[in-house]
Protein backbone atom coordinates (compact mmCIF):
# COMPACT_ATOMS: atom_id res chain seq x y z
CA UNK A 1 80.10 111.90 93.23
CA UNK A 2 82.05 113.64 96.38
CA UNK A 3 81.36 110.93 98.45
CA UNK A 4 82.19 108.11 96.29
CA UNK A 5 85.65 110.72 95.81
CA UNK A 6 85.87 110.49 99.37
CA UNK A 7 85.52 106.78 99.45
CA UNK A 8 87.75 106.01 96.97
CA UNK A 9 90.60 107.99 98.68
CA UNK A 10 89.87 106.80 102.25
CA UNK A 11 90.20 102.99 101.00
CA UNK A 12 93.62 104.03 98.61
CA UNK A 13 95.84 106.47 101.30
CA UNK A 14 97.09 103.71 103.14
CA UNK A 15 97.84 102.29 100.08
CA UNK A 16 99.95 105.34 98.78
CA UNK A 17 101.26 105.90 102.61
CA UNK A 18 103.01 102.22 103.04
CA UNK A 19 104.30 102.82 99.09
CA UNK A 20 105.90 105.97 100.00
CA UNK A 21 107.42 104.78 103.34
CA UNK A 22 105.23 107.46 105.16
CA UNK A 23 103.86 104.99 107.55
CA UNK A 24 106.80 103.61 108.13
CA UNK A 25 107.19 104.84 111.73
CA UNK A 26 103.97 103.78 112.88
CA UNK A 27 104.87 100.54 110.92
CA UNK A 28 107.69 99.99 113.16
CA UNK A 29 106.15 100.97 116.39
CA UNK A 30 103.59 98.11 115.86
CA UNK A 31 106.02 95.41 115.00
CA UNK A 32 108.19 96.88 118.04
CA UNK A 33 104.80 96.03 120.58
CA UNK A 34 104.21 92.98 119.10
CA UNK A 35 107.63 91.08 119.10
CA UNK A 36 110.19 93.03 121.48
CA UNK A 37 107.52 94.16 124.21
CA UNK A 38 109.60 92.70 126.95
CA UNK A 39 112.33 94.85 126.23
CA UNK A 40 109.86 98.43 126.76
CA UNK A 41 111.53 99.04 129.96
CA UNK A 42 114.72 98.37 129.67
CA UNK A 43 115.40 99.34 125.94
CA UNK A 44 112.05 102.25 124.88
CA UNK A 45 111.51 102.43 121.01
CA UNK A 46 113.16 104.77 119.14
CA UNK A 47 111.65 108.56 118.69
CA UNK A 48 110.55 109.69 115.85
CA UNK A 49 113.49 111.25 114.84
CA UNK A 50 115.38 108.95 115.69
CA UNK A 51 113.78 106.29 113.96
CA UNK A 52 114.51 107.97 111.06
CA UNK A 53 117.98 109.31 111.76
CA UNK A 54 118.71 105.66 111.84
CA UNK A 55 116.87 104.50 108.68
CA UNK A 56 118.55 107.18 106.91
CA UNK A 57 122.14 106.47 108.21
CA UNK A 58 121.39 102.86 106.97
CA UNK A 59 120.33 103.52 103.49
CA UNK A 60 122.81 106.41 102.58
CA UNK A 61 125.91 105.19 104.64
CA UNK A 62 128.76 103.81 103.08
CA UNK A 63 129.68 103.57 99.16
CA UNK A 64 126.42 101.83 97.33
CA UNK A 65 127.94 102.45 93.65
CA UNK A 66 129.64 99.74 91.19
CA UNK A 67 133.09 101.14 90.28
């Protein structure tokens, strides 16, 4: 029963990760090795932090309301 427990939640995390945005670093450092390695030297990927700085700054930023 544990292991099939085990299983279960070993095949669902990444699931529940990419859902929740918590891969979402990782995410971007792949897609930044696949399509803009050229630029490693002269322009490095972001940190962590400030990965998120900037997608933070991007979705709060600005007025997002209706009236």
């Amino acid at each position: 029963m544990l292991k099939k427990l085990k299983n279960f939640w070993r095949c669902i995390w990444p699931m529940v990760r990419q859902l929740s945005g918590d891969d979402a670093y990782e995410r971007y450092l792949k897609h930044y090795a696949e399509y803009h390695a050229e630029l490693e030297n002269l322009e490095p990927p972001l940190g962590r932090e400030a990965y998120f700085k900037q997608w933070q700054d991007g979705k709060w930023k600005g007025v997002r309301r209706c009236c």
